[in-house]
Protein backbone atom coordinates (compact mmCIF):
# COMPACT_ATOMS: atom_id res chain seq x y z
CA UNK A 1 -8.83 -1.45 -7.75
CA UNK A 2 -7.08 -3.11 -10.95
CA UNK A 3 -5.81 -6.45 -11.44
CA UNK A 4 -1.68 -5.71 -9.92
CA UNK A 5 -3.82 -4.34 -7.08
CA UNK A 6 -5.72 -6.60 -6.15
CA UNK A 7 -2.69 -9.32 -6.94
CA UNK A 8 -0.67 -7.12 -4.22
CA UNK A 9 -3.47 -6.64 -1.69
CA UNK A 10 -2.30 -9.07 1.64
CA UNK A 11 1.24 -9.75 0.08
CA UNK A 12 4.04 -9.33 1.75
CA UNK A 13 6.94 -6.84 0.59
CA UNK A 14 9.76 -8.59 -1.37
CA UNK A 15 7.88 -11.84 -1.48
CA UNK A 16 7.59 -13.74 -5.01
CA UNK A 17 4.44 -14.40 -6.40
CA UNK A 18 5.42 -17.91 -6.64
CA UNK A 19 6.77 -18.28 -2.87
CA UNK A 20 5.03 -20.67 -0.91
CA UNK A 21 3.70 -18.09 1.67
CA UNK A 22 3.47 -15.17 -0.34
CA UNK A 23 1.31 -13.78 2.59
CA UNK A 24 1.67 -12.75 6.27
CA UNK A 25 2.53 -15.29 8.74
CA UNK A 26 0.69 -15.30 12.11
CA UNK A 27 4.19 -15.36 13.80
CA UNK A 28 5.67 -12.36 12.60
CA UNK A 29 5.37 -8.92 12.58
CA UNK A 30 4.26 -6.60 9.80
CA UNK A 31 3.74 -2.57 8.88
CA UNK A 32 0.69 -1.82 6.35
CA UNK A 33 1.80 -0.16 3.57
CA UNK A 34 -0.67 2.60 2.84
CA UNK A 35 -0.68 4.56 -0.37
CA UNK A 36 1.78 4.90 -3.12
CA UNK A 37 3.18 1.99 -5.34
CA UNK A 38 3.04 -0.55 -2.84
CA UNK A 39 -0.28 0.52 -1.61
CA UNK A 40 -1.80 -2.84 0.42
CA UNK A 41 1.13 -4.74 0.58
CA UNK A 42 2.74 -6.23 4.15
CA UNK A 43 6.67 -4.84 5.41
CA UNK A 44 8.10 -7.79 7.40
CA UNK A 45 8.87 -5.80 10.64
CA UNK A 46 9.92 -9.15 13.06
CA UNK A 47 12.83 -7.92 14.96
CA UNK A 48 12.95 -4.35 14.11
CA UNK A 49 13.62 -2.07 16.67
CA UNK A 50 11.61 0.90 17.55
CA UNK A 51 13.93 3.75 15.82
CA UNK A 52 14.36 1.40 12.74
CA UNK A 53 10.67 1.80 11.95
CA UNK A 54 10.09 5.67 13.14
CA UNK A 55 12.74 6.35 10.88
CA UNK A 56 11.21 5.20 7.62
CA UNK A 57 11.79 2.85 5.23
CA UNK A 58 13.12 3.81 1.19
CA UNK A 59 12.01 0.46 -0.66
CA UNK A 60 13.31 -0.28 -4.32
CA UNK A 61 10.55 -0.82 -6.41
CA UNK A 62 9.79 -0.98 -9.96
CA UNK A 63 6.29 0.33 -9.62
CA UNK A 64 6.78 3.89 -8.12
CA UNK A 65 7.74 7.29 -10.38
CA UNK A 66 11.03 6.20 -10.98
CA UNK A 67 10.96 2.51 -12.12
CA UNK A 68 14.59 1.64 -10.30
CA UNK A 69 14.24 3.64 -7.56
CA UNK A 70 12.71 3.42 -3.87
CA UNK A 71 9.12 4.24 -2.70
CA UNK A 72 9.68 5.91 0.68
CA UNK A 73 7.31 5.14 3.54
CA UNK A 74 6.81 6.47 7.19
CA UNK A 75 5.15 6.67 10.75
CA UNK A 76 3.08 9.45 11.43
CA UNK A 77 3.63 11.10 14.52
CA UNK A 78 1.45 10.10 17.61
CA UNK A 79 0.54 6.95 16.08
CA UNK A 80 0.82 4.10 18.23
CA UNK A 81 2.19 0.67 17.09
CA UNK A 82 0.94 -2.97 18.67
CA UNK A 83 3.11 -5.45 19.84
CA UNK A 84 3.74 -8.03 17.50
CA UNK A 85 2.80 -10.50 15.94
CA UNK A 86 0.55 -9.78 13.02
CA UNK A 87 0.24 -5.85 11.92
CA UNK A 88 1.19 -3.74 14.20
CA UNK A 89 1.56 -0.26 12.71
CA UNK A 90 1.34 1.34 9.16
CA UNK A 91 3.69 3.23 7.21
CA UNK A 92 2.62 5.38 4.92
CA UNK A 93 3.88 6.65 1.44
CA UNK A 94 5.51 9.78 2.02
CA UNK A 95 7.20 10.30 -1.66
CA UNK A 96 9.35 8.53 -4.58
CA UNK A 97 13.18 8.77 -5.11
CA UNK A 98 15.41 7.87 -7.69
């Protein structure tokens, strides 16, 4: 694991890395990101509904193939999700778009 890594590991998604809670809170909800660009970091799920997160999720980051564009993320089928708070399901990296 390299240095942006390990500075990403626990994070959560669209958080500075000067914000004051950079990290998850024990009162919201959360989706692992697993593999790709954003590889270890948190998704703030509190409130979602169900379809929003089997749908998938297309974030804009800097760090995937194209710098600009969106990672995109999703459920695999049959996996279950928790109830909230803390993580309760992972999404994982599924390609890169423009």
């Amino acid at each position: 694991m390299n240095g942006d890594e390990q500075l990403l590991r626990g994070r959560v998604y669209g958080h500075d890395h000067d914000d004051p809670h950079p990290c998850a809170l024990p009162h919201r909800t959360y989706a692992a990101l697993i593999g790709g660009p954003l590889d270890g970091l948190l998704l703030d799920i509190t409130g979602w509904r169900a379809d929003e997160i089997d749908g998938g999720v297309a974030l804009p980051t800097e760090l995937g193939r194209f710098p600009g564009g969106r990672a995109l993320y999703d459920v695999r089928p049959g996996e279950t999700r928790g109830p909230g708070p803390g993580v309760a399901c992972r999404l994982y990296h599924s390609g890169d778009t423009p």
